[in-house]
Every structure is written in C-alpha cells, then in structure tokens.
C-alpha atoms as a PDB file:
ATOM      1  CA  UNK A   1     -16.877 -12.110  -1.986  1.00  0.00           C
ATOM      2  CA  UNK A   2     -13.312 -10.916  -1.933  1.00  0.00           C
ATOM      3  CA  UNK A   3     -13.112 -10.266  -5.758  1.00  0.00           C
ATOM      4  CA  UNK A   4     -12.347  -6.544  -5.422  1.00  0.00           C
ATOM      5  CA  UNK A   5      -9.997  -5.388  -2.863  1.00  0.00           C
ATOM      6  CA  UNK A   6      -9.728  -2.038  -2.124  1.00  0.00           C
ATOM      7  CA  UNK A   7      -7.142   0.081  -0.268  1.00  0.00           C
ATOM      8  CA  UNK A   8      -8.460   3.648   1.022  1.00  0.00           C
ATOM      9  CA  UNK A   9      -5.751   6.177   1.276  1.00  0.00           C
ATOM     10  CA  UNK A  10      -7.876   8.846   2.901  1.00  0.00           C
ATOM     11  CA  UNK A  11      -7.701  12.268   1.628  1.00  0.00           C
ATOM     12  CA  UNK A  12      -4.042  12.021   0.765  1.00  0.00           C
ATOM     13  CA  UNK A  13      -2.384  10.533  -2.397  1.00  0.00           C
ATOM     14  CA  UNK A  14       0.227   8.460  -2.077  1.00  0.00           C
ATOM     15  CA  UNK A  15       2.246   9.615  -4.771  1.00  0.00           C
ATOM     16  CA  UNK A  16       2.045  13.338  -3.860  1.00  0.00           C
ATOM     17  CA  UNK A  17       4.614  15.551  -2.987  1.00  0.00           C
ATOM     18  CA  UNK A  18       2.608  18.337  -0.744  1.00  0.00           C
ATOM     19  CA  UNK A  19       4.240  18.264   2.790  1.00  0.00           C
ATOM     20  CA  UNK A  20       1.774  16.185   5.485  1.00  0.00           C
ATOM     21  CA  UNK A  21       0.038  18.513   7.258  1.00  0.00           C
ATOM     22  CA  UNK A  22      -0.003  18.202  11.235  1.00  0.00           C
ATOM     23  CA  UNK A  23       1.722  20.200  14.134  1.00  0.00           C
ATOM     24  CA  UNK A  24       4.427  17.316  14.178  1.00  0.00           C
ATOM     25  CA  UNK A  25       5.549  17.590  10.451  1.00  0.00           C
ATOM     26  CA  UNK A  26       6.265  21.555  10.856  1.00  0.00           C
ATOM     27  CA  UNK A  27      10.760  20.656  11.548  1.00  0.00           C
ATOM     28  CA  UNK A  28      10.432  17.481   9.368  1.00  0.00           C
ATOM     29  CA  UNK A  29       8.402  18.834   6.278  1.00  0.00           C
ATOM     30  CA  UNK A  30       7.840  14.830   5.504  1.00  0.00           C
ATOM     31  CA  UNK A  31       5.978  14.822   2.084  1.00  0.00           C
ATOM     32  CA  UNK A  32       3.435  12.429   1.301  1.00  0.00           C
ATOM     33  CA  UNK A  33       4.908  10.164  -1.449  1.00  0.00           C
ATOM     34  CA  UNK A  34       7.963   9.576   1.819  1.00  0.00           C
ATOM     35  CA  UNK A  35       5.555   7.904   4.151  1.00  0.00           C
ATOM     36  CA  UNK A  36       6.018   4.029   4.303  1.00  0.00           C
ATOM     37  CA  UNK A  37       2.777   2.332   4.138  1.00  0.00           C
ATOM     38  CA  UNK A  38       1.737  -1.241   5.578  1.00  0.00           C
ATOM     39  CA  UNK A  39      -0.712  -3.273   3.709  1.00  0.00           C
ATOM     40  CA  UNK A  40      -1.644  -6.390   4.811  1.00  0.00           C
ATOM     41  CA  UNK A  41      -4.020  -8.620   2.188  1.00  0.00           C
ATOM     42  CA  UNK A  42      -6.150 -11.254   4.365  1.00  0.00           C
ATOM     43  CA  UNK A  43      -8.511 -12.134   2.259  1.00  0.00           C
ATOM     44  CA  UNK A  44     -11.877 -14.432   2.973  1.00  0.00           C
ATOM     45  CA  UNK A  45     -12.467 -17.182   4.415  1.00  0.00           C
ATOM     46  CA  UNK A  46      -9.387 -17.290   6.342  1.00  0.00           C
ATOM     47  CA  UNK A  47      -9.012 -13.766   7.034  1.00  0.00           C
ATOM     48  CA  UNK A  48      -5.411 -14.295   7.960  1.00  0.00           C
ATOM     49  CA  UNK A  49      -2.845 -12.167   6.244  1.00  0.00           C
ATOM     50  CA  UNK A  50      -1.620 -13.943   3.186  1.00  0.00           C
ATOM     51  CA  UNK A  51       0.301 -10.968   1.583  1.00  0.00           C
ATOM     52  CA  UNK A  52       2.154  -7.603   3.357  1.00  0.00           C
ATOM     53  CA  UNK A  53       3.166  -5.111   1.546  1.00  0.00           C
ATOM     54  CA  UNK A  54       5.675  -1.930   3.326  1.00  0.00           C
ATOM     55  CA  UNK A  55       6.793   1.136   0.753  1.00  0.00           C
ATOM     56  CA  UNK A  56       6.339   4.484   0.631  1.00  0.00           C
ATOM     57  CA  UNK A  57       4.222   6.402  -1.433  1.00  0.00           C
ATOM     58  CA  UNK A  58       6.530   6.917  -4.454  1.00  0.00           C
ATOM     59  CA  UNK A  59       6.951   3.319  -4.837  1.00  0.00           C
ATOM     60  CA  UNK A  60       3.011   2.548  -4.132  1.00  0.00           C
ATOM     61  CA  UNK A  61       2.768   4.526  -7.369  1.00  0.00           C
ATOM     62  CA  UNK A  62       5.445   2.641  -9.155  1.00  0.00           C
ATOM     63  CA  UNK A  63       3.871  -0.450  -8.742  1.00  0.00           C
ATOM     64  CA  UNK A  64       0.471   0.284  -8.701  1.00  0.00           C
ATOM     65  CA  UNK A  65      -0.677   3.954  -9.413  1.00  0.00           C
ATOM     66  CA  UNK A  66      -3.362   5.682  -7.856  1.00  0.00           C
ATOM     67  CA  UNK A  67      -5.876   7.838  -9.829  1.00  0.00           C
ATOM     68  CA  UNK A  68      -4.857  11.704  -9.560  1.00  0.00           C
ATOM     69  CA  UNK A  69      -8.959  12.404  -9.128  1.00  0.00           C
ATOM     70  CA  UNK A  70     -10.275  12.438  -5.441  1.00  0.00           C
ATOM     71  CA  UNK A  71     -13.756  12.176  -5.136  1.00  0.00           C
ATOM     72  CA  UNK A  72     -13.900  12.045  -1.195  1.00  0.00           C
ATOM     73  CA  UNK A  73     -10.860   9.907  -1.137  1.00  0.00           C
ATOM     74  CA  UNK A  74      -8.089   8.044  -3.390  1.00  0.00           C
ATOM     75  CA  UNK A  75      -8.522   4.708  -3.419  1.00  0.00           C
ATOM     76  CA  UNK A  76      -6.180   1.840  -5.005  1.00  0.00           C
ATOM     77  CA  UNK A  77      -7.766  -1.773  -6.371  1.00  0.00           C
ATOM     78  CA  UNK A  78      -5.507  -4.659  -6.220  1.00  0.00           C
ATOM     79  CA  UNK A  79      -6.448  -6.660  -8.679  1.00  0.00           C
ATOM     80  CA  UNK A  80      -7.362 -10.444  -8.049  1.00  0.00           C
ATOM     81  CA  UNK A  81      -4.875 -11.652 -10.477  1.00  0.00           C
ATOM     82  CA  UNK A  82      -1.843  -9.808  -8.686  1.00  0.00           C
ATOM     83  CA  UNK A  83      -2.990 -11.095  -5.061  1.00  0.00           C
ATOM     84  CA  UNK A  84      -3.197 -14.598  -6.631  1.00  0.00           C
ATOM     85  CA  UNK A  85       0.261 -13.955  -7.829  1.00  0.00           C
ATOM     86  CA  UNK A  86       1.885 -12.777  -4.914  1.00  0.00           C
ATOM     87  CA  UNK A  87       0.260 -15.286  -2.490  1.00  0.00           C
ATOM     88  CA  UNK A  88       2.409 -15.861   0.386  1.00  0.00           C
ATOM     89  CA  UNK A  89       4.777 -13.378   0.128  1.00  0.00           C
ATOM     90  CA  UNK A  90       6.292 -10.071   1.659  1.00  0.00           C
ATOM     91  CA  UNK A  91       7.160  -6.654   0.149  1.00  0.00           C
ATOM     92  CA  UNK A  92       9.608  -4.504   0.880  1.00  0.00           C
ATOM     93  CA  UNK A  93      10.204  -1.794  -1.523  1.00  0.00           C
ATOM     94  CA  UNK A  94      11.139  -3.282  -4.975  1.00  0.00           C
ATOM     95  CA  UNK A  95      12.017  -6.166  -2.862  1.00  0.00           C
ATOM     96  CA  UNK A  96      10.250  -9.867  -3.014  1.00  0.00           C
ATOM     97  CA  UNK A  97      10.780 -12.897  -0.298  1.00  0.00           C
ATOM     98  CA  UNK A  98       8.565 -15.768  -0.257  1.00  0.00           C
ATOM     99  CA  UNK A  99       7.197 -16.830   3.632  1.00  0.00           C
ATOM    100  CA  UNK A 100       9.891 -19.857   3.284  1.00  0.00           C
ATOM    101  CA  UNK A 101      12.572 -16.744   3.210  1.00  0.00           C
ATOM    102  CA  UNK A 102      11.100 -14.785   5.778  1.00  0.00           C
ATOM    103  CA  UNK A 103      10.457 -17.617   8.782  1.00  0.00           C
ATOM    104  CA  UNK A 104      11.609 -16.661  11.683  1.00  0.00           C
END
C-alpha cells in the first residue's frame, strides 16, 4: 500500500493551452497550463501531509509530464523514489524549502 500514487487531473491536461471552459473564464480567457495546482502527498500510515506541491500547469509538465492520451482522464504517477526524495518539503514553482525553512 502506497507504492503508486496517483494524481487525477480530470478531463483537463495540465500542460494544455485551450482556454478553461466555464461562464467565469469568458473576460479572463485563463488557459489551462496557467492554473496553479495544490498537491498535497500524505501518504499511509500517517496520512498526514508530508509533501505540498503549488505550480501551474506549465511547470507540472516541466517537472513531471503528463501523457498527451486521455482515456477518461489524464492522470500523473509520482513515483516512490521522488516522494522519498522530497520528504518533508514544500514546492513552489521551481522553488524548494525544507519544513525547517518554512516553520511558522
């Protein structure tokens, strides 16, 4: 258990540059490789979040990538050896702070 971690993007890609569609986007024409996403890893037993990721789209895809295909959905793994590696810290854009740099 908690070998594969999967984040589900819905029917949108991350690193995509079609406009979001919704009644609210119409004045803003926000594209979907601008939103900023939140990811928080809390992996078992704990469940308590142990890695948080915020960037938008465009940099999802820089550090990660996301499969072009859609089946139902785009989907991202994080792989077990990255999570182990970034244990305990925060990420904001291309930036890196361990919790000791982040405490409030």
């Amino acid at each position: 258990m908690g070998k594969k971690i999967t984040i589900d993007f819905g029917r949108h890609h991350p690193g995509s540059e079609d406009v979001v569609p919704g009644s609210w986007n119409v004045e803003l024409r926000v594209k979907e490789n601008e939103i900023r996403y939140i990811i928080a890893l809390a992996p078992p037993p704990e469940y308590q979040i142990a890695t948080m990721i915020i960037c938008t789209g465009a940099q999802i895809m820089k550090s990660f990538g996301v499969p072009l295909t859609q089946t139902i959905k785009y989907q991202m793994g994080i792989p077990e050896k990255w999570r182990s590696e970034n244990n305990g810290k925060v990420i904001v854009g291309t930036e890196i702070y361990n919790d000791e740099s982040i405490s409030t």
